[in-house]
C-alpha atoms as a PDB file:
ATOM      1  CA  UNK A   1      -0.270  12.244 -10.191  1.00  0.00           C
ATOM      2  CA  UNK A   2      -3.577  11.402 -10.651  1.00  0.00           C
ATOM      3  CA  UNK A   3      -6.321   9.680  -8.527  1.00  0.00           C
ATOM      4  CA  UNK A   4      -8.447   7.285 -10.632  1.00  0.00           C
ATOM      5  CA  UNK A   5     -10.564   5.819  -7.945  1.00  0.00           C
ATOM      6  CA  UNK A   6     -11.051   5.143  -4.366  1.00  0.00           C
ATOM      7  CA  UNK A   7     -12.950   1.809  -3.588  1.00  0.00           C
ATOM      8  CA  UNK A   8     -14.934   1.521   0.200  1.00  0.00           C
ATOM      9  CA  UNK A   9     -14.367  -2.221   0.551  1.00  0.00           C
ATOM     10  CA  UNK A  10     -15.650  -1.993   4.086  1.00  0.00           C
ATOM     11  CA  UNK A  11     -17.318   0.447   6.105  1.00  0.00           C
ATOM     12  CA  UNK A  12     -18.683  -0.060   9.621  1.00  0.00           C
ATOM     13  CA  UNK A  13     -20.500   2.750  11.766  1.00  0.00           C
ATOM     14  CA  UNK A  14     -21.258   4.818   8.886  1.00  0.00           C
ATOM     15  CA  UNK A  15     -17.378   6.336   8.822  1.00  0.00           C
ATOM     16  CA  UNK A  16     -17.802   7.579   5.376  1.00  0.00           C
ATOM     17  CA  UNK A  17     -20.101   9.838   5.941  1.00  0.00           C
ATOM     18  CA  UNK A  18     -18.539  11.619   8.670  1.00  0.00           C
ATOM     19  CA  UNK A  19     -16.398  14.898   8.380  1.00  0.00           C
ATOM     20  CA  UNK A  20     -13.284  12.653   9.520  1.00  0.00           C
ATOM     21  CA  UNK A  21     -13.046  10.395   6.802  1.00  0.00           C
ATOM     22  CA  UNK A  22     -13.825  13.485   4.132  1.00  0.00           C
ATOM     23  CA  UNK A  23     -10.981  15.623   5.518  1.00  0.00           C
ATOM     24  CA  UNK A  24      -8.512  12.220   5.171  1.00  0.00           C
ATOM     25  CA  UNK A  25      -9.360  11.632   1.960  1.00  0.00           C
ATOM     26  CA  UNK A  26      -9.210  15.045   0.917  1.00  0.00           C
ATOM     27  CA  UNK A  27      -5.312  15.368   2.357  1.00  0.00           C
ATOM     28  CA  UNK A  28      -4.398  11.951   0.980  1.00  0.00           C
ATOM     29  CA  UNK A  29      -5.460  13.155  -1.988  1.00  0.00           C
ATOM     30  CA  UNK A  30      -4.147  16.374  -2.470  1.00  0.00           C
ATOM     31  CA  UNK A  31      -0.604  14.975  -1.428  1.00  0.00           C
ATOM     32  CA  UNK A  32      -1.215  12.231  -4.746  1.00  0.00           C
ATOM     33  CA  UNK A  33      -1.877  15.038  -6.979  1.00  0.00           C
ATOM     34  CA  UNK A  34       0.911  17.180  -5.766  1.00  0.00           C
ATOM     35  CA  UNK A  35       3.646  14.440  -6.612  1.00  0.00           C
ATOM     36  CA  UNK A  36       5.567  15.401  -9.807  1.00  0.00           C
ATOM     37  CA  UNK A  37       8.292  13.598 -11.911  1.00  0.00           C
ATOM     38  CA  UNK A  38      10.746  14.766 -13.011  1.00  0.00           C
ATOM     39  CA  UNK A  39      11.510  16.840  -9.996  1.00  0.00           C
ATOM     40  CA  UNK A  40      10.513  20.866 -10.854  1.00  0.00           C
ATOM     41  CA  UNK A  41       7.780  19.903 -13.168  1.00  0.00           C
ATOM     42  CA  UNK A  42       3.880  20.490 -13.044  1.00  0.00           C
ATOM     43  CA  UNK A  43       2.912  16.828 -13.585  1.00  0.00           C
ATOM     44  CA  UNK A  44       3.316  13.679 -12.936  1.00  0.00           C
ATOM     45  CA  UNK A  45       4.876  11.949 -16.292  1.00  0.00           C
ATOM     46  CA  UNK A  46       6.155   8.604 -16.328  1.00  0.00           C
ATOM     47  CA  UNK A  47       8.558   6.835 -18.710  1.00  0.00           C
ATOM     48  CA  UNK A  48       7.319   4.416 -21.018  1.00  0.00           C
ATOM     49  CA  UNK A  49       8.481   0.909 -20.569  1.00  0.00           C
ATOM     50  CA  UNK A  50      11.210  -0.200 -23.077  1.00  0.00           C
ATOM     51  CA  UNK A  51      13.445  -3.355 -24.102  1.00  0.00           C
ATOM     52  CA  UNK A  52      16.048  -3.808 -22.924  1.00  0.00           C
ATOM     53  CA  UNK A  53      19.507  -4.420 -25.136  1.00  0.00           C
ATOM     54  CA  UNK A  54      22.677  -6.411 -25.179  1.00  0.00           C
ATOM     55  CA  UNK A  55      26.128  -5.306 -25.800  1.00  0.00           C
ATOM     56  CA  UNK A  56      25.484  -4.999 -29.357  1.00  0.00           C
ATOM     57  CA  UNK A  57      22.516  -3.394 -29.446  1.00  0.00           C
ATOM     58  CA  UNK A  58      19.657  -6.501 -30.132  1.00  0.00           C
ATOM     59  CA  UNK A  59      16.423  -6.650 -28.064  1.00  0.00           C
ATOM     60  CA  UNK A  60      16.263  -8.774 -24.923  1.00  0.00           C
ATOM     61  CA  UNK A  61      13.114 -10.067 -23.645  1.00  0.00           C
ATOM     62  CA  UNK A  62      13.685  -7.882 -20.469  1.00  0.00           C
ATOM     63  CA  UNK A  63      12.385  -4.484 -19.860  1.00  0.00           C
ATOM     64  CA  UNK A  64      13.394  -1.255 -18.200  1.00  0.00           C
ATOM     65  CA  UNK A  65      10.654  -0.025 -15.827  1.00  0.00           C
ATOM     66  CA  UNK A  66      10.091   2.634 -13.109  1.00  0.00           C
ATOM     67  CA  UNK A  67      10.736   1.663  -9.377  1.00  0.00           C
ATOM     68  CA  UNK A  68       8.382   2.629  -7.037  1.00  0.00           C
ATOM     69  CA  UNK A  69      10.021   2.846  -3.531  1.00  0.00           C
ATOM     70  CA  UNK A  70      11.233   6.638  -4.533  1.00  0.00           C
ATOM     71  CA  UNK A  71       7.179   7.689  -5.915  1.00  0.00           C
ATOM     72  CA  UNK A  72       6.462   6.039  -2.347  1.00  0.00           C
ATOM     73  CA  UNK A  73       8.895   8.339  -1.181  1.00  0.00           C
ATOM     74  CA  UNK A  74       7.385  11.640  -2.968  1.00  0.00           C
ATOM     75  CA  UNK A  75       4.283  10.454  -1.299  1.00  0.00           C
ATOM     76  CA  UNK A  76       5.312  10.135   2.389  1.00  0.00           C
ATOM     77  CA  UNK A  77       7.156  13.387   1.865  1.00  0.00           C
ATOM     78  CA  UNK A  78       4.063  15.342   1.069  1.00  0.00           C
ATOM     79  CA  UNK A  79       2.059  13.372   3.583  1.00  0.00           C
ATOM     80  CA  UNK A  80       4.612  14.752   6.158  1.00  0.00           C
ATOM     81  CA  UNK A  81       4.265  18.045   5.341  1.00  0.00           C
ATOM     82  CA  UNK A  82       0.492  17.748   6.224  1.00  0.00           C
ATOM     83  CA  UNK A  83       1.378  17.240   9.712  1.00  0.00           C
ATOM     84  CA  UNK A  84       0.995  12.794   8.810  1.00  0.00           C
ATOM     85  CA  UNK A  85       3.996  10.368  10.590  1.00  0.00           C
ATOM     86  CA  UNK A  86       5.373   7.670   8.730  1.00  0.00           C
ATOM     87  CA  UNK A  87       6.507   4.257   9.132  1.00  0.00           C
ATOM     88  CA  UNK A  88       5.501   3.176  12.609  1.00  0.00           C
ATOM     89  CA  UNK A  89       5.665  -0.488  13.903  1.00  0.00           C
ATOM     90  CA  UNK A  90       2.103  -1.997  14.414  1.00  0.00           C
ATOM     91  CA  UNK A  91       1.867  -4.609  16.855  1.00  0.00           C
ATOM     92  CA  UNK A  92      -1.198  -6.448  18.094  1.00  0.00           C
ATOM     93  CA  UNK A  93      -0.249  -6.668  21.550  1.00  0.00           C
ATOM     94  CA  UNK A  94       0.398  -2.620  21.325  1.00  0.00           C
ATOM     95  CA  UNK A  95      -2.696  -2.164  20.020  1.00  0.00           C
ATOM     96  CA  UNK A  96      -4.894  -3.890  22.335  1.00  0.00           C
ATOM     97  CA  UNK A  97      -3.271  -6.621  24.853  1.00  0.00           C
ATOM     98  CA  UNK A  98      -6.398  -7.767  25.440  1.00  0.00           C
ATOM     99  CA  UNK A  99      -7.286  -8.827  21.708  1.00  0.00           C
ATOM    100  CA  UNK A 100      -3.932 -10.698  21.097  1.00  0.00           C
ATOM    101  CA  UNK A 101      -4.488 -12.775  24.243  1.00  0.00           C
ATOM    102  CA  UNK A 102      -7.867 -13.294  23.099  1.00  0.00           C
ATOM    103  CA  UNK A 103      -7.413 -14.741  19.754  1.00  0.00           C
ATOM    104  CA  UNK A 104      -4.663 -17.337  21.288  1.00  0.00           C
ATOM    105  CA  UNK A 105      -7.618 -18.720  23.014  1.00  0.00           C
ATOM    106  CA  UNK A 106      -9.527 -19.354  19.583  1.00  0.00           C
ATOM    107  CA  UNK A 107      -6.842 -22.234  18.246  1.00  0.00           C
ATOM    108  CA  UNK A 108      -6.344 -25.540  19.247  1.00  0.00           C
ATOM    109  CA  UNK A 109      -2.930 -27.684  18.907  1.00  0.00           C
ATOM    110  CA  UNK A 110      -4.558 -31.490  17.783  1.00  0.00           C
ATOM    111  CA  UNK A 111      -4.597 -34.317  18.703  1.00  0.00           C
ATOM    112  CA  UNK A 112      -4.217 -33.057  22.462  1.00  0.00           C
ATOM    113  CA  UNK A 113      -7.540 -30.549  21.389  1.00  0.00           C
ATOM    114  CA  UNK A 114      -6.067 -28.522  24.111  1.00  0.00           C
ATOM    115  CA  UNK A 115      -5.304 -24.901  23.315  1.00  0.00           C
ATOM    116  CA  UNK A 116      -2.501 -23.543  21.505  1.00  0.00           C
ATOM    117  CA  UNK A 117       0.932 -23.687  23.801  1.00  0.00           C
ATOM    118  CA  UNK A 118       2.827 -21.647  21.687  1.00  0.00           C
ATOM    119  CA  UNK A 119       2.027 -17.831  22.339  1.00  0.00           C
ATOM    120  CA  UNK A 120       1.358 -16.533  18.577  1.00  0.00           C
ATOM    121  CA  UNK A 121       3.614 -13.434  16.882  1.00  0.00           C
ATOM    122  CA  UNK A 122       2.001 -10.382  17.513  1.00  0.00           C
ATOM    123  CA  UNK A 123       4.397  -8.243  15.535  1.00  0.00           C
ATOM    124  CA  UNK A 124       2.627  -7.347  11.380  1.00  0.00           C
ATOM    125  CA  UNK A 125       5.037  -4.699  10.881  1.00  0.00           C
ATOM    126  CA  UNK A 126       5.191  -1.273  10.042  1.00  0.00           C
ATOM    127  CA  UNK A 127       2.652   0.860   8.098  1.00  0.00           C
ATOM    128  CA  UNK A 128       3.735   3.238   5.983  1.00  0.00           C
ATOM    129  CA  UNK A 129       2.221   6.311   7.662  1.00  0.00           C
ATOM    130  CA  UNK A 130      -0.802   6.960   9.912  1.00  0.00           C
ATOM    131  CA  UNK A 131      -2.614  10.020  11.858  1.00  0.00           C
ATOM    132  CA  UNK A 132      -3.208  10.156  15.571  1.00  0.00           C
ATOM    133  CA  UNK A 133      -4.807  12.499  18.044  1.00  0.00           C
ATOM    134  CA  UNK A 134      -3.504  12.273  21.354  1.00  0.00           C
ATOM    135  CA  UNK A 135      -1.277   9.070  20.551  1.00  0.00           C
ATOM    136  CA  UNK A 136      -4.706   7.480  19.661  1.00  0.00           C
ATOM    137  CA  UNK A 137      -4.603   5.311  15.966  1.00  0.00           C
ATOM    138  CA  UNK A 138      -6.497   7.505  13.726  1.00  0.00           C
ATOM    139  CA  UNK A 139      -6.078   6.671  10.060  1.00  0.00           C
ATOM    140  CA  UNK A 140      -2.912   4.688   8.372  1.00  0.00           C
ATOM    141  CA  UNK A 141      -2.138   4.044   4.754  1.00  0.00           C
ATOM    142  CA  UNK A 142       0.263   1.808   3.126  1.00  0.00           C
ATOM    143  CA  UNK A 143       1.768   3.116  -0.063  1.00  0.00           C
ATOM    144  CA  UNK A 144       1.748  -0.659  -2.306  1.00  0.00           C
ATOM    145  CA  UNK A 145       5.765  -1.199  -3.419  1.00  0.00           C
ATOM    146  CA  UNK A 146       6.111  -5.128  -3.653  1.00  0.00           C
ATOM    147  CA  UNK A 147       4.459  -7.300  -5.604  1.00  0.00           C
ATOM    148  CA  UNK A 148       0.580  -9.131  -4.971  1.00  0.00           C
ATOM    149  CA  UNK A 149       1.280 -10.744  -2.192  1.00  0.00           C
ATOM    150  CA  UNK A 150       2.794  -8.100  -0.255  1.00  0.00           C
ATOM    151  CA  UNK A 151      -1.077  -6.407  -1.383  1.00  0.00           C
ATOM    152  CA  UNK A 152      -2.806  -8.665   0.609  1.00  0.00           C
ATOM    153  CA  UNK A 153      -0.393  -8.728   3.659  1.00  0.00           C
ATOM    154  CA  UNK A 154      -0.762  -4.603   3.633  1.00  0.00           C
ATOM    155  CA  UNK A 155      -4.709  -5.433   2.878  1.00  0.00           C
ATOM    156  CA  UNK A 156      -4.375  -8.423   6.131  1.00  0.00           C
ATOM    157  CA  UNK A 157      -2.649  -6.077   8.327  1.00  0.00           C
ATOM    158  CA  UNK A 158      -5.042  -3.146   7.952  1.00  0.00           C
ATOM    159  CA  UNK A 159      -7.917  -5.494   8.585  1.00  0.00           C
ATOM    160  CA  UNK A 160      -6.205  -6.316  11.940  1.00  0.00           C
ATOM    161  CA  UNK A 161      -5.644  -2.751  12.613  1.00  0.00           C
ATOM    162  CA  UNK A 162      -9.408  -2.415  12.096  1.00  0.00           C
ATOM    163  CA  UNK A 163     -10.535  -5.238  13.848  1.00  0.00           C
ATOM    164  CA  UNK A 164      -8.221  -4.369  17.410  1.00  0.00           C
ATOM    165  CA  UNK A 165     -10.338  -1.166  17.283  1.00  0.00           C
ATOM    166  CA  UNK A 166      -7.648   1.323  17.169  1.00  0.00           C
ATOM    167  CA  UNK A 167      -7.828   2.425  13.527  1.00  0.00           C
ATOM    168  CA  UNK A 168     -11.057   4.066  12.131  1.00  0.00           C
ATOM    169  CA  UNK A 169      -9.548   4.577   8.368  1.00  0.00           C
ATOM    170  CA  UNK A 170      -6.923   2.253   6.576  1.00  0.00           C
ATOM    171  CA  UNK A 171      -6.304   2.856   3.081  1.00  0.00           C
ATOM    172  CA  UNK A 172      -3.771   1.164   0.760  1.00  0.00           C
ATOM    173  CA  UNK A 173      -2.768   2.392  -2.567  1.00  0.00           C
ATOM    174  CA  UNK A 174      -2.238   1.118  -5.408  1.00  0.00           C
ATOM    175  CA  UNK A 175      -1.275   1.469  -9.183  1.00  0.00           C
ATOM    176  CA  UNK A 176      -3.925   1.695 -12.145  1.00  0.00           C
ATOM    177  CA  UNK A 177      -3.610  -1.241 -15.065  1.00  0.00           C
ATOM    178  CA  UNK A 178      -2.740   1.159 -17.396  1.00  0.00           C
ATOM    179  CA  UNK A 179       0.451   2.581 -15.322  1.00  0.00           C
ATOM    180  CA  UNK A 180       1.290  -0.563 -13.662  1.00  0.00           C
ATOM    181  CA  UNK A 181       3.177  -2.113 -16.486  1.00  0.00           C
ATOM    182  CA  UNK A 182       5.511   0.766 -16.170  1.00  0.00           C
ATOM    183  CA  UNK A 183       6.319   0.096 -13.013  1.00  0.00           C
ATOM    184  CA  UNK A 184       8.655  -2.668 -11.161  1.00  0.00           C
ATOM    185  CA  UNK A 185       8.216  -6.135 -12.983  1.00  0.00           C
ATOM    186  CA  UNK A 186       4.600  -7.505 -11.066  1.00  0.00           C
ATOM    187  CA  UNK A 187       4.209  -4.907  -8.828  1.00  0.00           C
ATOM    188  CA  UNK A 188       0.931  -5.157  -6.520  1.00  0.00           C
ATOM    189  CA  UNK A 189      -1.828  -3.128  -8.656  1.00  0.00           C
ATOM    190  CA  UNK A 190      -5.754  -3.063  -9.054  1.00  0.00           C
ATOM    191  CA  UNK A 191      -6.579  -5.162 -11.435  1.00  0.00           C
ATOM    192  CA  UNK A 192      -5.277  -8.473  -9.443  1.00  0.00           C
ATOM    193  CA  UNK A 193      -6.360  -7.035  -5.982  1.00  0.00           C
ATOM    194  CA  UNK A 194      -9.997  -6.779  -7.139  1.00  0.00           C
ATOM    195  CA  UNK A 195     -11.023 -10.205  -7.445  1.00  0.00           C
ATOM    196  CA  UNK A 196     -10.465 -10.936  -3.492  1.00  0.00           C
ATOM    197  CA  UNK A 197     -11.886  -7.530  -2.406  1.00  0.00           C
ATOM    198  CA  UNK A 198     -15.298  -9.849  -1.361  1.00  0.00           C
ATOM    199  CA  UNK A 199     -13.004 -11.633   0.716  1.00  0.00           C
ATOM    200  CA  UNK A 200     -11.763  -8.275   2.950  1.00  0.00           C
ATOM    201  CA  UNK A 201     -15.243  -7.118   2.763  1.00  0.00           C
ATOM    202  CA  UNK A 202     -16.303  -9.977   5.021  1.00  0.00           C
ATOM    203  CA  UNK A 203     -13.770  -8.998   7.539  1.00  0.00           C
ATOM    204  CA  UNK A 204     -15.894  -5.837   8.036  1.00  0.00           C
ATOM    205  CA  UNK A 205     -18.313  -8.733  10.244  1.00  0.00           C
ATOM    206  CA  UNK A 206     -15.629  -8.772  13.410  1.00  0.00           C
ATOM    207  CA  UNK A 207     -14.783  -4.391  12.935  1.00  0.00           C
ATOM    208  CA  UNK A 208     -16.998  -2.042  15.659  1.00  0.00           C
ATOM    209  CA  UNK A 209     -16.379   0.694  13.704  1.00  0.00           C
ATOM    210  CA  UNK A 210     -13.814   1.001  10.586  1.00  0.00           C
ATOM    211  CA  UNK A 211     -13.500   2.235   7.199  1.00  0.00           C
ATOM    212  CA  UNK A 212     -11.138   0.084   4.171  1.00  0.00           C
ATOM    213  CA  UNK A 213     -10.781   1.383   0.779  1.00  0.00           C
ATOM    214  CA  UNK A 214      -8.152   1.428  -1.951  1.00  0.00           C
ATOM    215  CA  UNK A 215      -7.280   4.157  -3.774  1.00  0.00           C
ATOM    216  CA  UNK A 216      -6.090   3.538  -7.124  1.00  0.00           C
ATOM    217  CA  UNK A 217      -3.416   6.294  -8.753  1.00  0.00           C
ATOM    218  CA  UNK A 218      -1.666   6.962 -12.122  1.00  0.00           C
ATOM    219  CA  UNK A 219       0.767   8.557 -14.242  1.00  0.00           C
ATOM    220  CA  UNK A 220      -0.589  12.062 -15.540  1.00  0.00           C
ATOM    221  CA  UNK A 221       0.968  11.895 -18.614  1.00  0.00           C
ATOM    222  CA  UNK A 222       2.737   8.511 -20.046  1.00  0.00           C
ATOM    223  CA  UNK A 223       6.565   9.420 -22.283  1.00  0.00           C
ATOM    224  CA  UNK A 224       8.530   7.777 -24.893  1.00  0.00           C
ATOM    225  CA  UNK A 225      11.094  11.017 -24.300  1.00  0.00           C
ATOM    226  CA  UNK A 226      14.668   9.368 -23.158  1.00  0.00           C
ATOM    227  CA  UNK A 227      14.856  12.864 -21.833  1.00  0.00           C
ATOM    228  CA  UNK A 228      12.604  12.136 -19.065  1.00  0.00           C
ATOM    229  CA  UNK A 229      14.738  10.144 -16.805  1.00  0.00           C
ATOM    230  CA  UNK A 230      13.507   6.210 -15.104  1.00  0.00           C
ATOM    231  CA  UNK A 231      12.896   6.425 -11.885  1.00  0.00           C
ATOM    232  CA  UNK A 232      15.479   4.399 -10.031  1.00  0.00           C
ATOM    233  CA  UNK A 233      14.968   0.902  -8.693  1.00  0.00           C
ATOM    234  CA  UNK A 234      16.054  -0.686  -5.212  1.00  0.00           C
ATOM    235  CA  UNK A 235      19.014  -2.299  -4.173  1.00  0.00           C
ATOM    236  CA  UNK A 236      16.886  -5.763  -2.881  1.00  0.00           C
ATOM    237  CA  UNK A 237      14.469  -8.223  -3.798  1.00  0.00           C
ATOM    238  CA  UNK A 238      12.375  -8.364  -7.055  1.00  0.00           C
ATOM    239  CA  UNK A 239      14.250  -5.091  -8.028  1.00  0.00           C
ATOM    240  CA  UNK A 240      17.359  -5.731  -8.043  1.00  0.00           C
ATOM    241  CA  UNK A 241      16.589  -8.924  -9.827  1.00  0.00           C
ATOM    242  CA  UNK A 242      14.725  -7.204 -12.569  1.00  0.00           C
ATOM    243  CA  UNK A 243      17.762  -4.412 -13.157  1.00  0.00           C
ATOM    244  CA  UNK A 244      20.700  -7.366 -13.280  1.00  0.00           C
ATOM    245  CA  UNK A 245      18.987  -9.114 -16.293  1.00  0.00           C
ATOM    246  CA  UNK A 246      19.878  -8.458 -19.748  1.00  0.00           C
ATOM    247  CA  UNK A 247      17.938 -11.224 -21.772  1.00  0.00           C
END
């Protein structure tokens, strides 16, 4: 698989300059380009989208597509075997105690203008896989497998992870536009994360020190060949939808 592009949307303290952030990159990287499909090849190669028919053989206005949990998969495998841990709860309140009982102190319930009463859920769930030294937050990066809005939610929680002050890199990664019509029916992808990358940006005004970026991957080679297999959908959700309709 390829890397097209990876996009700094924030960087605080000067991060991406520093021999950290090169060597994550670097093994992010090398674990993107060493994902293949189908399994034993040399490459990456992704089946082309087709219609999908009825009984009788006429064209639906559906379309069979590539899931993307298992190429999430490939990736957290190879990120393992570089030493990387994956899927790890993140909550505020483990990340800094402090900061959650902090921002409670922000809001105000009105009319009583009196603060909040209702202790706020500290729990943003689990990133996909991260780096630490000595049980210290490193680096994490969430692999994009739902559709826009589950973007920005992994694009909101990194922000927080950045902003507690326990995560120097956070990277989420996403499809190009050319493979993400492949891919699971409105899957998360570049071209409609770009327009609100101003809006992350600005978060970098409450981070100490913190890098964001997306990294934006594709297909290395794109196949009409029915020999070249789909890669299988999930059993939930938008997936499962999109593989139950025939028309």
């Amino acid at each position: 698989m390829k890397v097209i592009r990876t996009v700094v949307v924030l960087d605080k303290g000067s991060v991406i300059d520093s021999q950290e952030w090169e060597k994550i990159h670097s093994t992010y990287a090398q674990a993107i380009q060493s994902m293949v499909h189908p399994a034993g090849g040399k490459n990456f190669t992704l089946r082309k989208k087709t219609r999908k028919l009825t009984a009788t053989g006429k064209p639906t206005t559906q379309w069979n597509r590539n899931g993307v949990t298992p190429i999430k998969e490939l990736f957290l495998v190879e990120m393992e075997n570089r030493l990387w841990r994956r899927e790890e709860p993140l909550s505020l309140k483990d990340l800094a105690g402090k900061y959650a009982e902090e921002i409670e102190d922000l809001f105000i319930e009105y009319p009583a203008k009196t603060k909040i009463t209702e202790p706020l859920y500290s729990s943003v769930g689990d990133l996909d896989c991260h780096f630490k030294i000595n049980d210290a937050w490193r680096a994490a990066i969430e692999w994009e497998t739902g559709n826009i809005s589950s973007s920005h939610r992994s694009m909101n929680k990194l922000c927080l992870a950045l902003m507690a002050g326990q995560v120097e890199v956070a990277v989420l990664i996403v499809p190009s536009r050319e493979m993400y019509p492949h891919l699971t029916d409105r899957i998360g992808n570049w071209l409609e994360l770009s327009p609100y990358l101003h809006f992350w940006k600005k978060a970098g005004t409450f981070v100490k020190k913190g890098l964001l970026a997306v990294t934006v991957v594709e297909h290395d080679q794109l196949t009409e060949d029915p020999g070249v297999p789909y890669i299988g959908q999930g059993k939930d959700g938008r997936s499962a939808e999109g593989a139950a309709k025939t028309d």
